[in-house]
N, C-alpha and C. Protein backbone atom coordinates (compact mmCIF):
# COMPACT_ATOMS: atom_id res chain seq x y z
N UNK A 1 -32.22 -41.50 3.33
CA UNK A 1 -31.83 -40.84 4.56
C UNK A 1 -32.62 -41.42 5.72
N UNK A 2 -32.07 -41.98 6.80
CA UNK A 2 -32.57 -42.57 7.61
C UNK A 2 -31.79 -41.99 9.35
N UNK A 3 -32.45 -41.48 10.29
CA UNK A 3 -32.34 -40.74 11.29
C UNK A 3 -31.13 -40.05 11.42
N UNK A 4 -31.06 -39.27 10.28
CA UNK A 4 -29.74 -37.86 10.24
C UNK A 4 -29.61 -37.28 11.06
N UNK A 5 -29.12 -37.16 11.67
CA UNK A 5 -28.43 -35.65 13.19
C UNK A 5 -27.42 -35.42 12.27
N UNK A 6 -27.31 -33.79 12.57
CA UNK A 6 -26.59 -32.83 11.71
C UNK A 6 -26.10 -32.03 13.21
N UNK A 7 -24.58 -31.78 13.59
CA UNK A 7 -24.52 -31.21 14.77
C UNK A 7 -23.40 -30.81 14.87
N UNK A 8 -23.10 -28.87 15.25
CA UNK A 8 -21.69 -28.46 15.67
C UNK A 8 -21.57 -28.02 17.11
N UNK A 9 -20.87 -27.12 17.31
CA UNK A 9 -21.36 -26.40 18.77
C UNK A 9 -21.77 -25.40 19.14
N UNK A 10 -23.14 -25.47 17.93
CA UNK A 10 -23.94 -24.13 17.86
C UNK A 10 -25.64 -24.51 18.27
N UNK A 11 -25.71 -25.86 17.23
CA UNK A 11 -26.66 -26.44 16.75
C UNK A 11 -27.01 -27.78 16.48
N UNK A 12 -28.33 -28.21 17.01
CA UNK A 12 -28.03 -29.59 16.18
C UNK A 12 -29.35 -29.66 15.44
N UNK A 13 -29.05 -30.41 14.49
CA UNK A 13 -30.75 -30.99 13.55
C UNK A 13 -30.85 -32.16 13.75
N UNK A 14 -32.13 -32.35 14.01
CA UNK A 14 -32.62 -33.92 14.28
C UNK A 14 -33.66 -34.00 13.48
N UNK A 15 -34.43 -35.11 12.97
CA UNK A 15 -35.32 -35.20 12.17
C UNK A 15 -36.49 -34.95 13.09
N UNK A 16 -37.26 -34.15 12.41
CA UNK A 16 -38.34 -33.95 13.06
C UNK A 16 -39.58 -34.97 13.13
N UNK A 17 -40.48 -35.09 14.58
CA UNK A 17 -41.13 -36.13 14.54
C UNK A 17 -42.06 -35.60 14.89
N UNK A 18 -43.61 -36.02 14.68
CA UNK A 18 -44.68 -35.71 15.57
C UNK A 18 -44.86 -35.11 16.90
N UNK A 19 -43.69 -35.72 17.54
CA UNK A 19 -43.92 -35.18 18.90
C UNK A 19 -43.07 -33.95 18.89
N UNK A 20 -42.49 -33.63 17.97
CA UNK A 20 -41.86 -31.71 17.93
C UNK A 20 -43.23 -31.32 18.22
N UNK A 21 -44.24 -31.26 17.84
CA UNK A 21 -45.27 -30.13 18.20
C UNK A 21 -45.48 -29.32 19.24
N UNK A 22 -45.10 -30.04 20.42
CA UNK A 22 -45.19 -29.87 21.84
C UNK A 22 -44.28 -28.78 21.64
N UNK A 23 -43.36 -28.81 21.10
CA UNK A 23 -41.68 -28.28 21.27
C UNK A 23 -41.72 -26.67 19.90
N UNK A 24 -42.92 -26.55 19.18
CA UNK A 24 -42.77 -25.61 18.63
C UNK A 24 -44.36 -25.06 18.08
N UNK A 25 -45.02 -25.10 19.20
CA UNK A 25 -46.66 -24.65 18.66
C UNK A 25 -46.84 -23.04 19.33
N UNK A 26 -45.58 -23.25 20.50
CA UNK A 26 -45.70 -21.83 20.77
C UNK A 26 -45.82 -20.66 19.85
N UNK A 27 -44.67 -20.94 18.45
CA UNK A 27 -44.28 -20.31 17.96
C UNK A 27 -45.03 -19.78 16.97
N UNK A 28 -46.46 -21.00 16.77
CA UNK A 28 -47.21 -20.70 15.95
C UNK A 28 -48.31 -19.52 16.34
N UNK A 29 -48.51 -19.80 17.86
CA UNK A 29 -49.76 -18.78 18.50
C UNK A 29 -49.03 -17.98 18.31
N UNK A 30 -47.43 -17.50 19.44
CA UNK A 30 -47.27 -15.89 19.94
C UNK A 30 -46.67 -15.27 18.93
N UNK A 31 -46.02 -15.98 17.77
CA UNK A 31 -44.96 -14.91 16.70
C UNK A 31 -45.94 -15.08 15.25
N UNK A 32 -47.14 -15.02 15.28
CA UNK A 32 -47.74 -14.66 13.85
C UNK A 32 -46.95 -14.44 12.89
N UNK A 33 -46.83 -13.25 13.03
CA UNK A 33 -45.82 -12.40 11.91
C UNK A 33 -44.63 -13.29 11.30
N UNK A 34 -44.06 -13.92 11.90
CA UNK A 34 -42.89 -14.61 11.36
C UNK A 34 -43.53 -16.00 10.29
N UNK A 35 -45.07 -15.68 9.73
CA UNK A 35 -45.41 -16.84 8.71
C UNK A 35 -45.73 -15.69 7.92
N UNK A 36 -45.33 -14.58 7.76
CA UNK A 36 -46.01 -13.66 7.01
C UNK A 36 -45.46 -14.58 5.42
N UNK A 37 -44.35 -14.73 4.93
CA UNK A 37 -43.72 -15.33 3.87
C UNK A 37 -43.99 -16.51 3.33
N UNK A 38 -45.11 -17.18 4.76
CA UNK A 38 -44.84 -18.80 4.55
C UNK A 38 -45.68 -19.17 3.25
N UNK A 39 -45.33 -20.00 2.86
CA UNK A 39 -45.98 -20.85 1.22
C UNK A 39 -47.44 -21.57 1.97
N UNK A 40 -47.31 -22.13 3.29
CA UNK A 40 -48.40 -22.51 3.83
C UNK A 40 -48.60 -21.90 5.56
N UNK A 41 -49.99 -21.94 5.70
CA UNK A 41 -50.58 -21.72 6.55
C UNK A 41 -50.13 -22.38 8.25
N UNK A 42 -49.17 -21.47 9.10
CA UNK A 42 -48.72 -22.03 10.41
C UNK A 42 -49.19 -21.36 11.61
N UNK A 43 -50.44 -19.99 11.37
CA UNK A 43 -50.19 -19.78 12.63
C UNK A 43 -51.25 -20.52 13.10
N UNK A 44 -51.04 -20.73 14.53
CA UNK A 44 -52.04 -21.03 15.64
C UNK A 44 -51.42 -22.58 15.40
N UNK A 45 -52.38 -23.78 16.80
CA UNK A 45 -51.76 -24.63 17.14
C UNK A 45 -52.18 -25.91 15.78
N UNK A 46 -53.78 -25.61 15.18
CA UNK A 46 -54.08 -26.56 13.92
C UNK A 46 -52.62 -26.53 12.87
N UNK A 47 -52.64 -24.86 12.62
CA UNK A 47 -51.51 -25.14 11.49
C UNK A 47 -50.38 -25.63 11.98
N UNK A 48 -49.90 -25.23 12.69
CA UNK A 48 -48.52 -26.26 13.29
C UNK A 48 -48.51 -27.72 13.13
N UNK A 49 -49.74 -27.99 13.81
CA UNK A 49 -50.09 -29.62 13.85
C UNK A 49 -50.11 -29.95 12.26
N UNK A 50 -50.53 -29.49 11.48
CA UNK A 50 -50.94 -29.40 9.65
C UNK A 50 -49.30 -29.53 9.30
N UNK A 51 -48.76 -29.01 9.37
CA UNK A 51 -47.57 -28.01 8.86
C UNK A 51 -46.61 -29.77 9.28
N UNK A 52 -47.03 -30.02 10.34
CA UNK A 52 -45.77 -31.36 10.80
C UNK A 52 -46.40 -32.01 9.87
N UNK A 53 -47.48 -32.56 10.29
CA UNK A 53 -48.22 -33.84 9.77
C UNK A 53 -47.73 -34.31 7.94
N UNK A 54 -47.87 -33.29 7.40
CA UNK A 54 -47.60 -32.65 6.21
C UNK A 54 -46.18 -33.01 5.94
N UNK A 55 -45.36 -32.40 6.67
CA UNK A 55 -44.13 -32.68 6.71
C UNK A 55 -43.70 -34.29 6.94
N UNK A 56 -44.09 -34.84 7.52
CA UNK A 56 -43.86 -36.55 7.87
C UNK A 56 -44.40 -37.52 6.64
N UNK A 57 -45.29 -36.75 6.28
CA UNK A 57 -46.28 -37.28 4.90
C UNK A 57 -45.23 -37.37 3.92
N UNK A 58 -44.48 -36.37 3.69
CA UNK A 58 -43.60 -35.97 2.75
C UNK A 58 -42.35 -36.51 2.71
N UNK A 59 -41.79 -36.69 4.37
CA UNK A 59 -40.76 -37.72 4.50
C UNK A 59 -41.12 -39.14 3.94
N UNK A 60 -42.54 -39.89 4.59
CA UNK A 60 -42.45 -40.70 4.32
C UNK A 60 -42.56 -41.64 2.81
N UNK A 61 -42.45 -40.64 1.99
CA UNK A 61 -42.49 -40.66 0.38
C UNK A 61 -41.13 -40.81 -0.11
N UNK A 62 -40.70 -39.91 0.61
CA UNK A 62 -39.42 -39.97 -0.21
C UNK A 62 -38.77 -38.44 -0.35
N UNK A 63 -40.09 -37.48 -0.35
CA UNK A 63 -40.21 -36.48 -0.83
C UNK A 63 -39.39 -35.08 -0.50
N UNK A 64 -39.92 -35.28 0.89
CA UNK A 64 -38.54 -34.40 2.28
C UNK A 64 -38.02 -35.14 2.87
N UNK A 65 -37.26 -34.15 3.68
CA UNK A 65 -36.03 -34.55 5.10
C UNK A 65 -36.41 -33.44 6.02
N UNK A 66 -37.64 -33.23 6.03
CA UNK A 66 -37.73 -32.20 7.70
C UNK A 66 -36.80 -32.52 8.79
N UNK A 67 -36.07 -31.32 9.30
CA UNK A 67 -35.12 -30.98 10.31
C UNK A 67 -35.76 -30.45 11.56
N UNK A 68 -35.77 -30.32 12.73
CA UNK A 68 -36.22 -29.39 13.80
C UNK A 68 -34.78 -28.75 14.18
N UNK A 69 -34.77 -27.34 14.75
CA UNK A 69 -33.52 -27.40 15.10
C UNK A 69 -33.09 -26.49 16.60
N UNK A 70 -32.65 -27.40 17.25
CA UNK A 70 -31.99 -27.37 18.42
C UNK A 70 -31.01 -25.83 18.74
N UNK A 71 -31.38 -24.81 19.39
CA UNK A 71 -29.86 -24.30 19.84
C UNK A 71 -29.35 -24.90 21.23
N UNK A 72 -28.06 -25.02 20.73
CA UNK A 72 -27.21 -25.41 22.19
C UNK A 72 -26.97 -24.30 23.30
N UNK A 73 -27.33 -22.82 22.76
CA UNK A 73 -26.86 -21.77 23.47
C UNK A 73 -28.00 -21.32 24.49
N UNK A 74 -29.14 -21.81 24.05
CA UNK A 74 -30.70 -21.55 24.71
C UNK A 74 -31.01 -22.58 25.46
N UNK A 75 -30.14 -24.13 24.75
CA UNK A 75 -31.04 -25.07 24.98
C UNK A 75 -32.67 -25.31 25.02
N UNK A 76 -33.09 -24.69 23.58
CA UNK A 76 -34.46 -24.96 23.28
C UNK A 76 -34.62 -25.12 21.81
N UNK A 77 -35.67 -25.75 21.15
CA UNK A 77 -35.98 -25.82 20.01
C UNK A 77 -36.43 -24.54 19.26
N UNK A 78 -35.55 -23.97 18.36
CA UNK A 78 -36.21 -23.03 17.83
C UNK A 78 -36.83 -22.24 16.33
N UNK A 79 -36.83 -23.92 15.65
CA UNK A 79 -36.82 -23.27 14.18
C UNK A 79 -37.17 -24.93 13.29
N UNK A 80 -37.62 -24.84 12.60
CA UNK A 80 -37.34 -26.12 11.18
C UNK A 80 -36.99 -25.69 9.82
N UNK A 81 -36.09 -26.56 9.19
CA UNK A 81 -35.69 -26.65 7.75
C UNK A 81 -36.30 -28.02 7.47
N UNK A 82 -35.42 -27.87 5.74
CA UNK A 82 -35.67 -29.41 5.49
C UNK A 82 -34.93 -29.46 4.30
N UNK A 83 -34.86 -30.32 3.36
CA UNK A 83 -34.57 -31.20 1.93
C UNK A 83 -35.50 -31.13 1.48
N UNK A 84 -36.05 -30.44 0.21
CA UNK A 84 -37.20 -31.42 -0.72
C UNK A 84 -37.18 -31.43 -1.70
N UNK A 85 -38.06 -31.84 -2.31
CA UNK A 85 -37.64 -31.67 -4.27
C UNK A 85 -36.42 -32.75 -4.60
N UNK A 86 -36.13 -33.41 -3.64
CA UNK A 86 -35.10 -34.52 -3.85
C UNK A 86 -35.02 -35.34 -4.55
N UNK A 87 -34.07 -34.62 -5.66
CA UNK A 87 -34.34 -35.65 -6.93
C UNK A 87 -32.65 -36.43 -7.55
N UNK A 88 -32.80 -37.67 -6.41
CA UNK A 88 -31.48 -38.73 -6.49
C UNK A 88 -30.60 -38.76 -8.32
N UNK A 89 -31.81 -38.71 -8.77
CA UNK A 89 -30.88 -39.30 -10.48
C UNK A 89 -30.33 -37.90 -10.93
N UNK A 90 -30.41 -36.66 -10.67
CA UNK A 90 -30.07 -35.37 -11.40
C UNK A 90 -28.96 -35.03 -10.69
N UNK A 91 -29.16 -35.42 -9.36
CA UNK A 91 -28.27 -35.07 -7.42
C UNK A 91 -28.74 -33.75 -6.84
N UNK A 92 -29.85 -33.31 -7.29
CA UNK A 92 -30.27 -32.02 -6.97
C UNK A 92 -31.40 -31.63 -5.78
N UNK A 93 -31.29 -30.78 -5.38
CA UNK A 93 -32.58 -31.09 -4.03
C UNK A 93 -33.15 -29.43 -3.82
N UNK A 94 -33.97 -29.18 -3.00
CA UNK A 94 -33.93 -27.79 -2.30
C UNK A 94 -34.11 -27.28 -1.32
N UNK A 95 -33.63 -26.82 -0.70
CA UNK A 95 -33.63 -26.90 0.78
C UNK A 95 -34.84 -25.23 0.88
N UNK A 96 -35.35 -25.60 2.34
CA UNK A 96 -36.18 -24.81 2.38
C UNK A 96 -37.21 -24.48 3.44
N UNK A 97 -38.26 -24.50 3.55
CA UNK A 97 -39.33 -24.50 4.50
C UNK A 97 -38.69 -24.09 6.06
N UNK A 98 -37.74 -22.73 6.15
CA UNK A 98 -36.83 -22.48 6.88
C UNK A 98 -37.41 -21.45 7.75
N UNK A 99 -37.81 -21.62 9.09
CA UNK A 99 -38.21 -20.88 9.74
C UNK A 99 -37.97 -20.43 10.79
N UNK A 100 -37.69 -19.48 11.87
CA UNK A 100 -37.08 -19.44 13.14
C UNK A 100 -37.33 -18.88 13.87
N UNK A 101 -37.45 -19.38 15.58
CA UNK A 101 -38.54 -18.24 16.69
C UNK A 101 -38.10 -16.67 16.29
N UNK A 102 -38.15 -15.82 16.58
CA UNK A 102 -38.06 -14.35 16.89
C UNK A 102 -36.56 -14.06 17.14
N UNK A 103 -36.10 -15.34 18.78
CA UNK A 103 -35.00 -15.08 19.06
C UNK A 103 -34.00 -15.65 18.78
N UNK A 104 -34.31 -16.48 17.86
CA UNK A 104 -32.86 -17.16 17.13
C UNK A 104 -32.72 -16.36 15.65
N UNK A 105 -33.33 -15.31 14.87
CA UNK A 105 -33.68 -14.88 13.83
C UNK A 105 -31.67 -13.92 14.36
N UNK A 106 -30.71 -13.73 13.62
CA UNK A 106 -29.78 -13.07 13.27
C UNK A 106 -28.78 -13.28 14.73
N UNK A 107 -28.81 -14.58 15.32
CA UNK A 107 -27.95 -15.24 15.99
C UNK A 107 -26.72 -16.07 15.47
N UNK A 108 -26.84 -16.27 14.55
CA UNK A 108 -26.10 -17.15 13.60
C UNK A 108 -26.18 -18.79 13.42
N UNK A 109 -27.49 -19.11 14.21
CA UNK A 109 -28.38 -20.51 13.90
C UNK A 109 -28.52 -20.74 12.30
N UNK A 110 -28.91 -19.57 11.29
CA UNK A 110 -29.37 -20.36 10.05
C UNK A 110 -27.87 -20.38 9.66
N UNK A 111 -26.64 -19.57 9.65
CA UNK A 111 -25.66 -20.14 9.36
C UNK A 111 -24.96 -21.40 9.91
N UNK A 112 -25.27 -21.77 10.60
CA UNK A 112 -24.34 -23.00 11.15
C UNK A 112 -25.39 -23.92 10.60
N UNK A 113 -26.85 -23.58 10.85
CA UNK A 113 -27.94 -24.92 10.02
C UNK A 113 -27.68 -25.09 8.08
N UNK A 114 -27.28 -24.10 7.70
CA UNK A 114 -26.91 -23.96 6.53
C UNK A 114 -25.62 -24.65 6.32
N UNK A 115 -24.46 -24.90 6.86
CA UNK A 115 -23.49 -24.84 7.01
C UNK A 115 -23.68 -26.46 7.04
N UNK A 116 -24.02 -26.85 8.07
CA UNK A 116 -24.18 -28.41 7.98
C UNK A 116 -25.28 -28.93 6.89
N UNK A 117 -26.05 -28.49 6.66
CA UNK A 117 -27.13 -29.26 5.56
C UNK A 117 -26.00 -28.96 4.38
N UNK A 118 -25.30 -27.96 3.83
CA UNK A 118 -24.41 -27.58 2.57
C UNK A 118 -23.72 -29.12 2.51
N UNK A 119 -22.90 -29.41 3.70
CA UNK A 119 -21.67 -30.06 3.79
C UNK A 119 -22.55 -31.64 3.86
N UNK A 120 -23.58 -31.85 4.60
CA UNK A 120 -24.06 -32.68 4.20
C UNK A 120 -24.16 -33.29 2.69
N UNK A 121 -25.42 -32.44 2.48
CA UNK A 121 -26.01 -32.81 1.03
C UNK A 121 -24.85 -32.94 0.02
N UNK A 122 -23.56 -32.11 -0.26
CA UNK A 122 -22.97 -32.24 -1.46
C UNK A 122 -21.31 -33.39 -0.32
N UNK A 123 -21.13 -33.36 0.60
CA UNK A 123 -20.32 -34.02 0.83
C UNK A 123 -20.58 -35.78 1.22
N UNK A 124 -21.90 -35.62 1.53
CA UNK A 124 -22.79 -37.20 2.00
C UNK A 124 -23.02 -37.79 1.20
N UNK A 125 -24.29 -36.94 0.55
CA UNK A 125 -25.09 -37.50 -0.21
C UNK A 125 -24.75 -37.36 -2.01
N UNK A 126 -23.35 -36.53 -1.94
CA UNK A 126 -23.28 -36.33 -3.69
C UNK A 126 -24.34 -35.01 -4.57
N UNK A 127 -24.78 -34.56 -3.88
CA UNK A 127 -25.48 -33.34 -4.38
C UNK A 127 -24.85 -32.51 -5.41
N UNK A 128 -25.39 -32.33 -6.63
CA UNK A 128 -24.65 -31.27 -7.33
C UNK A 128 -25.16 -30.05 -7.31
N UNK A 129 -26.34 -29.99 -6.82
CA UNK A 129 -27.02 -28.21 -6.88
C UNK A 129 -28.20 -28.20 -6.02
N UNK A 130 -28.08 -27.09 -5.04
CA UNK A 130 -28.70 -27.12 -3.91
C UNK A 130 -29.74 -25.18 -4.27
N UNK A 131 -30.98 -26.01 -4.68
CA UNK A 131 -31.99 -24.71 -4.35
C UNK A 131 -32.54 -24.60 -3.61
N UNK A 132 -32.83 -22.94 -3.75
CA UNK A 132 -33.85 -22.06 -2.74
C UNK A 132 -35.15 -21.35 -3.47
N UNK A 133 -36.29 -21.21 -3.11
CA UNK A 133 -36.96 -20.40 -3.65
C UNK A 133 -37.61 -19.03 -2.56
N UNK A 134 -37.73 -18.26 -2.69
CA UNK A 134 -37.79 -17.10 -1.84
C UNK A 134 -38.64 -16.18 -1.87
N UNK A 135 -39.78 -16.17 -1.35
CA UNK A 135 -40.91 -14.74 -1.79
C UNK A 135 -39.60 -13.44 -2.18
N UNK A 136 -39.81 -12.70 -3.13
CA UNK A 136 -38.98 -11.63 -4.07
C UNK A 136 -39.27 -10.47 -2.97
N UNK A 137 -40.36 -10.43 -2.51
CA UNK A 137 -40.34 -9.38 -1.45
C UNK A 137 -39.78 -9.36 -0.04
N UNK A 138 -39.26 -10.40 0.29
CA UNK A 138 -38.29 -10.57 1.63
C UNK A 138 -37.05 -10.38 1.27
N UNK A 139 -36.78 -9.28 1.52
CA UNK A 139 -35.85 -8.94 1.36
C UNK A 139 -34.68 -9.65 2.72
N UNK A 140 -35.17 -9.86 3.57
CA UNK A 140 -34.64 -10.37 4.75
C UNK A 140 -34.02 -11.48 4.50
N UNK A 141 -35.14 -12.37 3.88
CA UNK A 141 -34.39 -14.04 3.57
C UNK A 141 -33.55 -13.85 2.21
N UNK A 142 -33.70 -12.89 1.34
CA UNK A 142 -32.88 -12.67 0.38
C UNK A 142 -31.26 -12.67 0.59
N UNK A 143 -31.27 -11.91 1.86
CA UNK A 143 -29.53 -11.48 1.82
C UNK A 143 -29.06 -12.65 2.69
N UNK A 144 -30.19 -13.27 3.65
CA UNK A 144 -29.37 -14.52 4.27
C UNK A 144 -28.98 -15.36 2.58
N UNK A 145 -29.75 -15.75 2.14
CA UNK A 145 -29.38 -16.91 0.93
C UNK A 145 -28.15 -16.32 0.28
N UNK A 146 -28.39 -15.10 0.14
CA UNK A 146 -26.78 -14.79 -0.63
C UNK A 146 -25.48 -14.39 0.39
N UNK A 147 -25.79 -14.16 1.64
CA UNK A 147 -24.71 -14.29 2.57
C UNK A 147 -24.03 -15.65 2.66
N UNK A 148 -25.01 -16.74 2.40
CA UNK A 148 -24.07 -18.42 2.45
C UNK A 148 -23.81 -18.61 1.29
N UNK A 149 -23.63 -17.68 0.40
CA UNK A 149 -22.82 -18.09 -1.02
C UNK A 149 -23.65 -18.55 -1.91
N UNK A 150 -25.11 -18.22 -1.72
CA UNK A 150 -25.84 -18.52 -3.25
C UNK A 150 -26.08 -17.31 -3.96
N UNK A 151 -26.16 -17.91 -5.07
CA UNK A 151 -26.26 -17.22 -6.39
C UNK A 151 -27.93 -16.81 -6.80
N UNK A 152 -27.89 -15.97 -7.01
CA UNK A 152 -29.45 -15.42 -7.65
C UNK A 152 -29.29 -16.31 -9.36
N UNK A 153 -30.34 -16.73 -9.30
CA UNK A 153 -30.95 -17.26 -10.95
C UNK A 153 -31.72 -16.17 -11.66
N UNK A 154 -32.44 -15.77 -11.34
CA UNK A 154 -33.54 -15.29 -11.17
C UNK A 154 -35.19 -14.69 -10.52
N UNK A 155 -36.25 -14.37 -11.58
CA UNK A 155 -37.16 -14.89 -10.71
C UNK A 155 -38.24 -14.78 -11.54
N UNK A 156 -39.55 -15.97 -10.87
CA UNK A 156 -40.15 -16.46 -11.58
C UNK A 156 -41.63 -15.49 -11.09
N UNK A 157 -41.80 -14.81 -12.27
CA UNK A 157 -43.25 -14.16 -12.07
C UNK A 157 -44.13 -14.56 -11.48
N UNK A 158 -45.50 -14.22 -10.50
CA UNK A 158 -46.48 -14.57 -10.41
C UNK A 158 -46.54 -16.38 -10.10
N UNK A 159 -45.38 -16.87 -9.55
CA UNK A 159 -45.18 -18.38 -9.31
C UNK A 159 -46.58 -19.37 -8.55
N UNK A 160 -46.71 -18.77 -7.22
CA UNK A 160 -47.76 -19.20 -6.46
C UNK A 160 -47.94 -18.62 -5.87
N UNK A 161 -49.11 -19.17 -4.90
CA UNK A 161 -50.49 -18.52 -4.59
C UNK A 161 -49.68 -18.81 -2.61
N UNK A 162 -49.67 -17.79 -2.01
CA UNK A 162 -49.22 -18.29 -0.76
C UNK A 162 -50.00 -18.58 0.06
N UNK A 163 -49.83 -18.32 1.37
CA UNK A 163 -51.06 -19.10 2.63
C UNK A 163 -51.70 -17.43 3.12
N UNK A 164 -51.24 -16.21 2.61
CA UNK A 164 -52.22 -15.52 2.88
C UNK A 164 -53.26 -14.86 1.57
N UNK A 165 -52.82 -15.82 0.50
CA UNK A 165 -53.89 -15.28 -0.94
C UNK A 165 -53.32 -14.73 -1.41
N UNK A 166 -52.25 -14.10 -1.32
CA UNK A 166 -51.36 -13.43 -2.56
C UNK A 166 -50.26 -14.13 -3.54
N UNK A 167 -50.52 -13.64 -4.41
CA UNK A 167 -49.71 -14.58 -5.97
C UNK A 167 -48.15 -14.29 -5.58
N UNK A 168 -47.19 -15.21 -5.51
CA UNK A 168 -45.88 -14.63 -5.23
C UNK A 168 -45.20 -14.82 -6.23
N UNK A 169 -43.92 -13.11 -6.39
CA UNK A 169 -42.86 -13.75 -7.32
C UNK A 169 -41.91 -14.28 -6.85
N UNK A 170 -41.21 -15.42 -7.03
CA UNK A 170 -40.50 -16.53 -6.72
C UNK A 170 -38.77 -15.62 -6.99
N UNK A 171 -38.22 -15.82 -6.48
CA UNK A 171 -36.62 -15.12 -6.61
C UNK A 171 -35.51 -16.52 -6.11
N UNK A 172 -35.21 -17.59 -7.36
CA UNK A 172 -34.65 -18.62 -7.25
C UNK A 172 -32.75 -18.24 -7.18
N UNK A 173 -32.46 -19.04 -5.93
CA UNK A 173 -31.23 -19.40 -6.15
C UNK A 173 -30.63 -20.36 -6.29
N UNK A 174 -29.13 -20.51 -6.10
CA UNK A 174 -28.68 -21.96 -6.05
C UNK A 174 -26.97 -22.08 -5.54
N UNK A 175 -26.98 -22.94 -5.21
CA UNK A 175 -25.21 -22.91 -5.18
C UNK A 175 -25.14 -24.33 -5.68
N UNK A 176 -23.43 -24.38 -6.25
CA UNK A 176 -23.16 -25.55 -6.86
C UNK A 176 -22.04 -26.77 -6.21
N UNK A 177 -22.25 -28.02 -6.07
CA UNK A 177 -20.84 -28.64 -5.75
C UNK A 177 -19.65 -28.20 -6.24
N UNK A 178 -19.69 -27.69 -6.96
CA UNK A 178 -17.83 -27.14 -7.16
C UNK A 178 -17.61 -25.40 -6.55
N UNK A 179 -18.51 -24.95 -6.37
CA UNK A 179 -18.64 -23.33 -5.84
C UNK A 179 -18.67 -23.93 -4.00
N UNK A 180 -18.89 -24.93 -3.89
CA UNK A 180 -19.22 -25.53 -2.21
C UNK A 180 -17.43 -25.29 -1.94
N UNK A 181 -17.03 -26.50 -2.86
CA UNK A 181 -15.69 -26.81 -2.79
C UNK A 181 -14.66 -26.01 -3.28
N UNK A 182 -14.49 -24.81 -4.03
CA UNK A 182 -13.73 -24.20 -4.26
C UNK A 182 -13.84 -22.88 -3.21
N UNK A 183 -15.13 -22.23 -3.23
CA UNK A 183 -15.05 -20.86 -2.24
C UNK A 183 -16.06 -20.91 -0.88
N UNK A 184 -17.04 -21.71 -1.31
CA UNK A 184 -18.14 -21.01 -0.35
C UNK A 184 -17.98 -21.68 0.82
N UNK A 185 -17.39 -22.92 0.82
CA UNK A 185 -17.42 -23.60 2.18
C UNK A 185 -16.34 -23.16 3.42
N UNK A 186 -15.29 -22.38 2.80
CA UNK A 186 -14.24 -22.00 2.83
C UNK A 186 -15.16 -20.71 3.29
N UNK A 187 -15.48 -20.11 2.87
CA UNK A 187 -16.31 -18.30 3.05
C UNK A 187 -17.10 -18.42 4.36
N UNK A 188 -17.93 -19.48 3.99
CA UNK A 188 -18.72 -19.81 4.97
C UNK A 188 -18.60 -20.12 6.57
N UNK A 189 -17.45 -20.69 6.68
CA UNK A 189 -16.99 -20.96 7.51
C UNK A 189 -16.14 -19.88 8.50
N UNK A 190 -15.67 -19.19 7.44
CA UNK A 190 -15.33 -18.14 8.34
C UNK A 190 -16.00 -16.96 8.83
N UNK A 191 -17.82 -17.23 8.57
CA UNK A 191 -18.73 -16.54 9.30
C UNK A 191 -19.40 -17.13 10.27
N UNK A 192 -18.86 -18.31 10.69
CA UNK A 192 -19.43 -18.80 11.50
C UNK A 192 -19.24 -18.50 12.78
C-alpha cells in the first residue's frame, strides 16, 4: 500500500504522516477521557507524538496502514484508524486503533470510515476477513462494530494489559468477504 486516499462526501482518509501532529495533539490535551479504552498511552502532547511515531514505525515495516481522518462537514481533522496485523498470505488484517474528537463521535464519520476501509480491503486488496478487537467493557465501541455488520467471535479473557494498568478482556469480531458481498455492504450502505 503506497499513498491510499480513501474518500466519499463525508470523509476522506489520507495516510497519516508526522506532520498530523500539529492537526491532532489537541485532542490529546483537552478530551482525556476519550483514551480511557486505548491499548496505549495518548493523552497529552508526548503521547500523541509516541502514538504517531509508533504508528509510522509500523507502516514502515509493513506492519500498519495508519489513516488520519478528514471531515468534509467541519473541514477539520478529527480522528485516526488504521490496517494492522496484515497478514498478505492468509488475506486477513485488523482494522483498528480507531479513535475520534468528542465531536465527530455519533456523526456518522466511523460509518462512512468503515465503509471505505470494508470496500477497500476486501474489494482492492482481496481481503478475506477483516478483525476487530475491543475492550469487553465498551460497550459503546461494541454496538458500533456490530452496527457495520460484524459478527461477535467471542472473547478472550484477561488478553492485555492496557495504557491505564488494567488487564483487558478482549471481545473479538470479524466480518467476512462473502458476508461484505452478499449483505453487509448492501446494509451498510443504507446507513450511511
Amino acid at each position: 500500500m503506497q499513498d491510499v486516499v480513501l474518500m466519499d462526501d463525508k470523509i476522506i482518509l489520507k495516510p497519516l504522516e508526522a506532520y498530523n501532529y500539529e492537526d491532532l495533539v489537541d485532542y490529546a490535551i483537552s478530551q482525556p477521557d476519550i483514551w480511557k479504552y486505548a491499548t496505549v498511552g495518548l493523552e497529552g502532547a508526548d503521547g500523541m507524538k509516541a502514538y504517531i511515531e509508533a504508528a509510522l514505525a509500523d507502516r514502515a515495516i509493513g506492519k500498519s496502514y495508519p489513516f488520519i481522518v478528514f471531515d468534509k462537514q467541519t473541514e477539520k481533522y478529527v480522528g485516526s484508524t488504521r490496517f494492522y496485523n496484515i497478514d498478505q498470505k492468509n488475506k486477513t488484517l485488523w482494522l483498528g486503533y480507531t479513535w475520534y474528537a468528542k465531536e465527530a463521535q455519533g456523526t456518522g464519520v466511523n460509518k462512512h470510515a468503515k465503509y471505505l476501509l470494508f470496500q477497500y480491503a476486501f474489494e482492492v486488496m482481496g481481503m478475506e476477513r477483516i478483525e476487530f478487537r475491543v475492550d469487553n467493557t465498551n460497550e459503546r465501541s461494541k454496538a458500533a462494530v456490530k452496527s457495520i455488520g460484524c459478527t461477535l467471535e467471542g472473547v478472550l479473557r484477561s488478553e492485555i494489559i492496557i495504557n491505564t494498568g488494567r488487564r483487558r478482556d478482549t471481545a473479538v469480531f470479524s466480518i467476512l468477504k462473502d458476508e461484505w458481498f452478499s449483505h453487509a455492504k448492501e446494509a451498510l450502505e443504507r446507513k450511511l
